[in-house]
C-alpha atoms as a PDB file:
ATOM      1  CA  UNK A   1      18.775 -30.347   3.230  1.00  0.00           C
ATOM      2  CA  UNK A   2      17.815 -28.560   0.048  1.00  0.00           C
ATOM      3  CA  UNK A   3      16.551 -25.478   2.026  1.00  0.00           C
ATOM      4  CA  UNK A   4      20.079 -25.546   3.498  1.00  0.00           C
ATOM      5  CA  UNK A   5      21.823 -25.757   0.338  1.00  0.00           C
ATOM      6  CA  UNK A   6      19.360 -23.000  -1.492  1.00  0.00           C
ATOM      7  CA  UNK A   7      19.986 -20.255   1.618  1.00  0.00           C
ATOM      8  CA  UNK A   8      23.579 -19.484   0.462  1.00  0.00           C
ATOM      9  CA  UNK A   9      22.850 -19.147  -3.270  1.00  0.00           C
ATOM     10  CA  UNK A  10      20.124 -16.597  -2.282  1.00  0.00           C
ATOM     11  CA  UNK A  11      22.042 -14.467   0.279  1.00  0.00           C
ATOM     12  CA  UNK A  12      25.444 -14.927  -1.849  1.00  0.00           C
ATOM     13  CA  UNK A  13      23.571 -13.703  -4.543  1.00  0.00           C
ATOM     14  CA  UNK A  14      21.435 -10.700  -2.920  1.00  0.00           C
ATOM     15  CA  UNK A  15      25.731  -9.871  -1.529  1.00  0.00           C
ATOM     16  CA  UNK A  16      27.141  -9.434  -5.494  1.00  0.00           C
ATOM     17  CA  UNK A  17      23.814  -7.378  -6.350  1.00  0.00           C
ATOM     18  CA  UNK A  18      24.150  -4.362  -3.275  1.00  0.00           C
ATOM     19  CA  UNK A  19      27.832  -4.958  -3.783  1.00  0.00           C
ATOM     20  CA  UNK A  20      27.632  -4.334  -7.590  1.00  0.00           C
ATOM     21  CA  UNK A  21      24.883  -1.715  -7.361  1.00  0.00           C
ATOM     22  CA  UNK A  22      26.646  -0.050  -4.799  1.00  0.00           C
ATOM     23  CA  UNK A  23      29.634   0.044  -6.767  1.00  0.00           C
ATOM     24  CA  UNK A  24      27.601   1.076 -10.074  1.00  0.00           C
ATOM     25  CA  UNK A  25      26.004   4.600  -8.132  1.00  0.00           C
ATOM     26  CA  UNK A  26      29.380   5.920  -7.231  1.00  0.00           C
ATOM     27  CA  UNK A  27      30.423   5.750 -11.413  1.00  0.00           C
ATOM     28  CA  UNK A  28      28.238   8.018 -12.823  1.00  0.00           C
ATOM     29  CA  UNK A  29      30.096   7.845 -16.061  1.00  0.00           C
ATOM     30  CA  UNK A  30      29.690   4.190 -16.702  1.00  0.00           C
ATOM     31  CA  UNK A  31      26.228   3.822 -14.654  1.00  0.00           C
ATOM     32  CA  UNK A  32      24.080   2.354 -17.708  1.00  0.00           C
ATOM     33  CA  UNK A  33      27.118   0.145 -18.314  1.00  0.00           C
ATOM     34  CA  UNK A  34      27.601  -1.121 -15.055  1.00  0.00           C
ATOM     35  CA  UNK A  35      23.697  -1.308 -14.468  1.00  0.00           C
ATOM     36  CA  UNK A  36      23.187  -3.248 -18.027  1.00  0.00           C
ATOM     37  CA  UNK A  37      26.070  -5.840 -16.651  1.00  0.00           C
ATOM     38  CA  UNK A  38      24.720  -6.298 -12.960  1.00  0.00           C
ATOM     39  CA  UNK A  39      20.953  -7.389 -14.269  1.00  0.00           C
ATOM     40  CA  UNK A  40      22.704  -9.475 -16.860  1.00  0.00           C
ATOM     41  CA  UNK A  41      24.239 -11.680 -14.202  1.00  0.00           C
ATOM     42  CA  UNK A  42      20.787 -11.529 -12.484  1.00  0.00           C
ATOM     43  CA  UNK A  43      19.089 -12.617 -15.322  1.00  0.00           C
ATOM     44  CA  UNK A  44      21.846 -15.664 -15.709  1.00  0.00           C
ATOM     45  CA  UNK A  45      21.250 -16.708 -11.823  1.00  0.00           C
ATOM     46  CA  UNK A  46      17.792 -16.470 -12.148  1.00  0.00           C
ATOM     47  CA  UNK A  47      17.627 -18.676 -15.392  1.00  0.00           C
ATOM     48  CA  UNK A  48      19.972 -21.279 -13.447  1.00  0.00           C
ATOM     49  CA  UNK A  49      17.974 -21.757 -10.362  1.00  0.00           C
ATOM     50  CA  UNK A  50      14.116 -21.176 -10.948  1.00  0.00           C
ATOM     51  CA  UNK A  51      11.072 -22.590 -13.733  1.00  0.00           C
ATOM     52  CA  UNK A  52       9.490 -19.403 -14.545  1.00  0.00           C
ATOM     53  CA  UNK A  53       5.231 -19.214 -14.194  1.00  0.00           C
ATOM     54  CA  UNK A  54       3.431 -18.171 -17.256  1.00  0.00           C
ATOM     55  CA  UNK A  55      -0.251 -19.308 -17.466  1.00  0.00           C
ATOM     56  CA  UNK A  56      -1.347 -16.178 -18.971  1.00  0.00           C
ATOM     57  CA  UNK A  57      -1.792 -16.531 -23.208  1.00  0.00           C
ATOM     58  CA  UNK A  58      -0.433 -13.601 -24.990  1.00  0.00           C
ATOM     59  CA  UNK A  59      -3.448 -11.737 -25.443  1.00  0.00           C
ATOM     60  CA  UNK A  60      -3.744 -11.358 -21.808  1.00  0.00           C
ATOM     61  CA  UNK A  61      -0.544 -10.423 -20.472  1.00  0.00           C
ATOM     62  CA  UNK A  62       0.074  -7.958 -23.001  1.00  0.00           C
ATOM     63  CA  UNK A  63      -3.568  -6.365 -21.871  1.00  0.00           C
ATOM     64  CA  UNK A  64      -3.391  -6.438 -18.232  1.00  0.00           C
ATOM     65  CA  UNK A  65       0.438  -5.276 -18.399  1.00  0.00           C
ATOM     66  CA  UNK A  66      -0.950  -2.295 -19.983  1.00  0.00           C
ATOM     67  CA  UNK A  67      -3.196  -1.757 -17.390  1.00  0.00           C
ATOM     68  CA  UNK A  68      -1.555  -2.530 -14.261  1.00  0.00           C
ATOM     69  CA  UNK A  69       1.254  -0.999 -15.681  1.00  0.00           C
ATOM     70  CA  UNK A  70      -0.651   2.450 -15.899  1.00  0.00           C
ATOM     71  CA  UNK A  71      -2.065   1.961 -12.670  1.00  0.00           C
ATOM     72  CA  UNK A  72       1.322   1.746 -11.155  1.00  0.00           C
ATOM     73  CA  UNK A  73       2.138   4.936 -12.933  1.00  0.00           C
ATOM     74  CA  UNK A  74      -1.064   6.388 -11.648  1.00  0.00           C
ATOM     75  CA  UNK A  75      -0.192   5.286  -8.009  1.00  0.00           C
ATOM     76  CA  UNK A  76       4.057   6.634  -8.371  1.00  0.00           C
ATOM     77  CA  UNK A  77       2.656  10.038 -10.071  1.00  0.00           C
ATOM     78  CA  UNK A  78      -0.282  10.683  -6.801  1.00  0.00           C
ATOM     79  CA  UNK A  79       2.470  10.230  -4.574  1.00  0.00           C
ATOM     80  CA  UNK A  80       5.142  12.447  -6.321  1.00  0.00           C
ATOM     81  CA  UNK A  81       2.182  14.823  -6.076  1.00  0.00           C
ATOM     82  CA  UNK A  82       1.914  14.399  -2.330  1.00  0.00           C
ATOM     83  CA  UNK A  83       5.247  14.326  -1.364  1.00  0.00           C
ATOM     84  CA  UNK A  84       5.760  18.003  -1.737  1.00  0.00           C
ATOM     85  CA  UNK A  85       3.128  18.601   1.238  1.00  0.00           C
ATOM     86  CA  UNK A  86       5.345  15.867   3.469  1.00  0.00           C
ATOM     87  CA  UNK A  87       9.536  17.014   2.244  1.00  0.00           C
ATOM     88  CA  UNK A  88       9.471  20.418   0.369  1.00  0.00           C
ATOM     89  CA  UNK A  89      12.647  19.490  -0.998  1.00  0.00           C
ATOM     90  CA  UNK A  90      11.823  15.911  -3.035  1.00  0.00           C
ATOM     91  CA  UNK A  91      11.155  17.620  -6.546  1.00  0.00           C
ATOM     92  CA  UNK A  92      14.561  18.998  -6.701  1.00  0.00           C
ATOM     93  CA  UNK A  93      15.852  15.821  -5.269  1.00  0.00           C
ATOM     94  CA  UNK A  94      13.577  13.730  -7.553  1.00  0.00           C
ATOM     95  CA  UNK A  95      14.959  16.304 -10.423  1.00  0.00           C
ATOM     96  CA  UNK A  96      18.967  15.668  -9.453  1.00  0.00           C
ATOM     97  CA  UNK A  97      18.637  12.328  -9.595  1.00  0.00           C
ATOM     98  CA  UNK A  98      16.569  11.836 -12.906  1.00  0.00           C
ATOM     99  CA  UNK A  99      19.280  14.423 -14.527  1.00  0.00           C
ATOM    100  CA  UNK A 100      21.813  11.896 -13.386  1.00  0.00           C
ATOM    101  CA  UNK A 101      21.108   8.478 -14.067  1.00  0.00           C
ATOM    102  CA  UNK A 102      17.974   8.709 -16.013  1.00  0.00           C
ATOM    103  CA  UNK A 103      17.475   7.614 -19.435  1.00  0.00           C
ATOM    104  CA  UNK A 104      18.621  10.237 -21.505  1.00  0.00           C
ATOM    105  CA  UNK A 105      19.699   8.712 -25.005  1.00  0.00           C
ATOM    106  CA  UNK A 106      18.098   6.505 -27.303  1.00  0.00           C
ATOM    107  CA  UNK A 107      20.035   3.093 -26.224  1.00  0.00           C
ATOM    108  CA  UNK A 108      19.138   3.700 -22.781  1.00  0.00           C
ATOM    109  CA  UNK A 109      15.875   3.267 -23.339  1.00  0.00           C
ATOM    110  CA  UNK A 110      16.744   0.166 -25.125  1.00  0.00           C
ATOM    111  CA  UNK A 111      18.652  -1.147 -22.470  1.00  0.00           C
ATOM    112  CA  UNK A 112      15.908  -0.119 -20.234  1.00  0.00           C
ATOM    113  CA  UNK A 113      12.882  -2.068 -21.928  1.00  0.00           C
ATOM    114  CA  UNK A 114      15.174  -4.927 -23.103  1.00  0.00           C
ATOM    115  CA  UNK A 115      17.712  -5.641 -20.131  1.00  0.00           C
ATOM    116  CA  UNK A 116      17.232  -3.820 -17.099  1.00  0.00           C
ATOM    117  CA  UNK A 117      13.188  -4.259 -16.700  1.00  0.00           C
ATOM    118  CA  UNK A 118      13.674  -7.739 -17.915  1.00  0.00           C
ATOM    119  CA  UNK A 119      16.563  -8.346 -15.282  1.00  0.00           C
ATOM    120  CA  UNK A 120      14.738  -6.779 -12.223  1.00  0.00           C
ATOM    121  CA  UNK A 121      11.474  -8.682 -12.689  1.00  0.00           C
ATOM    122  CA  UNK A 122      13.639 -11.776 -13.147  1.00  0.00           C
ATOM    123  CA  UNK A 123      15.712 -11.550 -10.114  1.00  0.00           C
ATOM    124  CA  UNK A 124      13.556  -9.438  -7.879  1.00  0.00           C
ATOM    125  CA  UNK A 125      10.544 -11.568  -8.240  1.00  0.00           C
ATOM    126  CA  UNK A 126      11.416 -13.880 -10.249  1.00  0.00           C
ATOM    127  CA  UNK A 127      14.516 -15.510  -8.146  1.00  0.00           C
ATOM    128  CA  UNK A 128      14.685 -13.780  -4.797  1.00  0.00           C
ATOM    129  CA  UNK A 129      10.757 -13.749  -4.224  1.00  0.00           C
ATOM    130  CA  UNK A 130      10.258 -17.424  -5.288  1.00  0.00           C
ATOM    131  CA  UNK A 131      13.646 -18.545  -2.807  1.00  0.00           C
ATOM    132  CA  UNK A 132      11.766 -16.611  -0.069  1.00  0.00           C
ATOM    133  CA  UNK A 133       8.706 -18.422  -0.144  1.00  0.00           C
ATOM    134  CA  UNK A 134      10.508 -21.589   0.619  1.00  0.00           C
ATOM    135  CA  UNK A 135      10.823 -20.070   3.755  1.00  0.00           C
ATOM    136  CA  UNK A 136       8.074 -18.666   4.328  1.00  0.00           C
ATOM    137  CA  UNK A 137       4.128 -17.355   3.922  1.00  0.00           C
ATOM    138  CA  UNK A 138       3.582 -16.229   0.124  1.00  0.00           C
ATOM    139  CA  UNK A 139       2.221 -12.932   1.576  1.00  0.00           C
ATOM    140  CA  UNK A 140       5.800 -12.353   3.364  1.00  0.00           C
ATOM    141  CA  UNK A 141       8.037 -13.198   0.718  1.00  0.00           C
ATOM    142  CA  UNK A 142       6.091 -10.330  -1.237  1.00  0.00           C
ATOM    143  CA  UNK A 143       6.778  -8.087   1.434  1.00  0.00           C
ATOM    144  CA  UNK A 144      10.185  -9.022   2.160  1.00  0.00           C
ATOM    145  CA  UNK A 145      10.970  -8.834  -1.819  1.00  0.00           C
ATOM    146  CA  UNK A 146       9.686  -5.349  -1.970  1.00  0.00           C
ATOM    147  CA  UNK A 147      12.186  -4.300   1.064  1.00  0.00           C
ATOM    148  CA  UNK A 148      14.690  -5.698  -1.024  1.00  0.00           C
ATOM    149  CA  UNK A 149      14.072  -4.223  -4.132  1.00  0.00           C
ATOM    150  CA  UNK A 150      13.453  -0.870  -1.980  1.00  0.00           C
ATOM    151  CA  UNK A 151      17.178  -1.406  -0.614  1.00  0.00           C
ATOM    152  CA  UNK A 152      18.897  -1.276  -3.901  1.00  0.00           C
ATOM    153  CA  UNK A 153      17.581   1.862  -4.733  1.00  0.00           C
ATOM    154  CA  UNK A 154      18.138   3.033  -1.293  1.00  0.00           C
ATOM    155  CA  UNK A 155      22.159   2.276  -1.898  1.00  0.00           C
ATOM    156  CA  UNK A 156      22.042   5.565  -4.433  1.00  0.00           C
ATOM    157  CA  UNK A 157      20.590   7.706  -1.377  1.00  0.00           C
ATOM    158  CA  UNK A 158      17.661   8.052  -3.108  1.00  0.00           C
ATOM    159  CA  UNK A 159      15.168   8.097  -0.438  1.00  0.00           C
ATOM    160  CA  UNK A 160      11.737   9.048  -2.769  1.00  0.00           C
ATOM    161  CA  UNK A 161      13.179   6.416  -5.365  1.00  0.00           C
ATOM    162  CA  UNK A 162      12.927   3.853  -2.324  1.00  0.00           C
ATOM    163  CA  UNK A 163       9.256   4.735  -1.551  1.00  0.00           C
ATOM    164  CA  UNK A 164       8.876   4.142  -4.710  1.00  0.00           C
ATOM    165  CA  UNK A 165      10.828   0.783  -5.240  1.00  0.00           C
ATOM    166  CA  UNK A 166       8.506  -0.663  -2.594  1.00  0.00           C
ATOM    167  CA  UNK A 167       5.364   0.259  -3.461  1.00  0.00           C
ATOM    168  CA  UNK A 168       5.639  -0.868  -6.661  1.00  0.00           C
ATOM    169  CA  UNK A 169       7.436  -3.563  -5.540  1.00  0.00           C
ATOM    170  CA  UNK A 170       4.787  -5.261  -3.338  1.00  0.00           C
ATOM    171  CA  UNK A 171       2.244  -4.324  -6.547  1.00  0.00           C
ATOM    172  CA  UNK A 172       4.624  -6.391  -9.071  1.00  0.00           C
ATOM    173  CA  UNK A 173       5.449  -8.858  -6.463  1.00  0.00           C
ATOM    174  CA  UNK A 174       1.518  -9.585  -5.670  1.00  0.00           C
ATOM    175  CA  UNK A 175       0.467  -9.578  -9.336  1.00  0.00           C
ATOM    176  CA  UNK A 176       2.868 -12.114 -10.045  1.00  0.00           C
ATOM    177  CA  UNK A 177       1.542 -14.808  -6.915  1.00  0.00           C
ATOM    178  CA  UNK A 178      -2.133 -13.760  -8.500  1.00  0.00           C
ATOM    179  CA  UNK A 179      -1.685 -14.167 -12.245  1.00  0.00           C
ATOM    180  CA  UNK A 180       1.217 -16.229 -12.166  1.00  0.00           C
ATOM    181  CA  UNK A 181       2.746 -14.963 -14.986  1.00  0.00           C
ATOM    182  CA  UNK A 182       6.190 -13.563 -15.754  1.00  0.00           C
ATOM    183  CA  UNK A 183       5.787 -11.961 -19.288  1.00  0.00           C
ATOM    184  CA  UNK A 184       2.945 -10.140 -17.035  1.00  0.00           C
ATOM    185  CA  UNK A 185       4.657  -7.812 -14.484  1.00  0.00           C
ATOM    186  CA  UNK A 186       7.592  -7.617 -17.270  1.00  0.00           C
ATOM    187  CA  UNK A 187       5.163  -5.874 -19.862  1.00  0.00           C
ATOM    188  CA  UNK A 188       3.766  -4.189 -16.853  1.00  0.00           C
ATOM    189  CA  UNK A 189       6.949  -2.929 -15.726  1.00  0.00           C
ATOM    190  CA  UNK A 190       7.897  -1.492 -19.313  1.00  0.00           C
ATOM    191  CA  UNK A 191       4.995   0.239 -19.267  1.00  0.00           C
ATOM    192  CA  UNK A 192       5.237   1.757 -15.988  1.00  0.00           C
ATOM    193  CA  UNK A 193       9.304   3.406 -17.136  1.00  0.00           C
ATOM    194  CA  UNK A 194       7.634   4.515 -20.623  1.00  0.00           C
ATOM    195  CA  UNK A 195       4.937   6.703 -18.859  1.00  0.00           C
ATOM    196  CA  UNK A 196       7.222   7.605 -16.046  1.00  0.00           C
ATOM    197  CA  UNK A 197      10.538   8.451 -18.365  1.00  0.00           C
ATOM    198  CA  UNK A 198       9.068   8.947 -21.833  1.00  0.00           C
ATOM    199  CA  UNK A 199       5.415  10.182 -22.333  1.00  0.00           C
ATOM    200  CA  UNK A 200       4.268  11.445 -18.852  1.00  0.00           C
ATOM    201  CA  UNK A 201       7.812  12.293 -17.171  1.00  0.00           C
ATOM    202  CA  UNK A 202       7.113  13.821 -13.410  1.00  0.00           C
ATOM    203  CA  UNK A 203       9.459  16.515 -13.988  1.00  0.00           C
END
């Protein structure tokens, strides 16, 4: 009976994120706004429905999120690297979409580190991952999570931004069922969009 009663909340509630994501892409103007408000309700649902793990002391999370944050940097930059050999055309698409709805201002950034990392890691794995494996294998939820994830990134029709939604997807999601610890992929996830927007941008 509870499985039955937890099924809606998590499909009504993967329904208002495409719905509001795929709203948010087609306003460029107001994208960070729009963004910012969508995770914000993620965050709330998330906080509602599920006890977050963290059995990792400070110390720790704040070391490995460095770590396996740069790693997932190390794995997003080898493939931007490769791609070229595979779709001649992804830098420029890569470039179009970064000059679009990348970071670009000081409070995005903020919002960034603060909200929208925060919100994703939340709801992604947080909620939607942790729903899933009431339903099945820990291994699949991951997997399923990280098609997900991949799919609201895949609303903007950007297709290298969806590789790269699932591959670091399935890393976060994974790292969380190892270490069991949310602070962990958040720190790790912050470090990841520092290297990849701030200090070692691809383009």
């Amino acid at each position: 009976m509870k499985l039955i009663k937890q099924a809606p909340v998590l499909l009504l509630s993967l329904i208002f994120m495409y719905a509001m994501l795929f709203y948010t892409f087609s306003e460029k103007t107001i994208f960070w706004y729009l963004y910012t408000f969508t995770l914000l309700v993620g965050i709330a649902i998330s906080l509602v429905t599920e006890k977050f793990e963290d059995s990792l002391p400070t110390w720790q999370y704040l070391i490995f999120g460095i770590g396996y944050g740069t790693i997932t940097y190390g794995i997003i930059k080898l493939g931007y690297l490769i791609l070229p050999f595979i779709s001649p055309n992804a830098p420029q698409q890569i470039a179009s979409f970064l000059a679009k709805y990348g970071p670009s201002t000081v409070w995005h950034y903020l919002l960034l580190i603060f909200i929208i990392v925060v919100g994703e890691e939340m709801f992604w794995r947080g909620f939607v991952q942790q729903q899933l494996k009431r339903f099945v294998k820990s291994s699949y939820a991951i997997i399923i999570t990280a098609v997900l994830f991949s799919i609201s990134v895949a609303i903007s029709g950007f297709i290298p931004g969806v590789m790269a939604a699932f591959v670091s997807g399935l890393l976060w999601g994974a790292l969380y069922e190892w270490k069991k610890s949310l602070p962990l992929i958040i720190v790790s996830h912050v470090v990841f969009v520092l290297l990849l927007f701030l200090v070692l941008p691809l383009t």
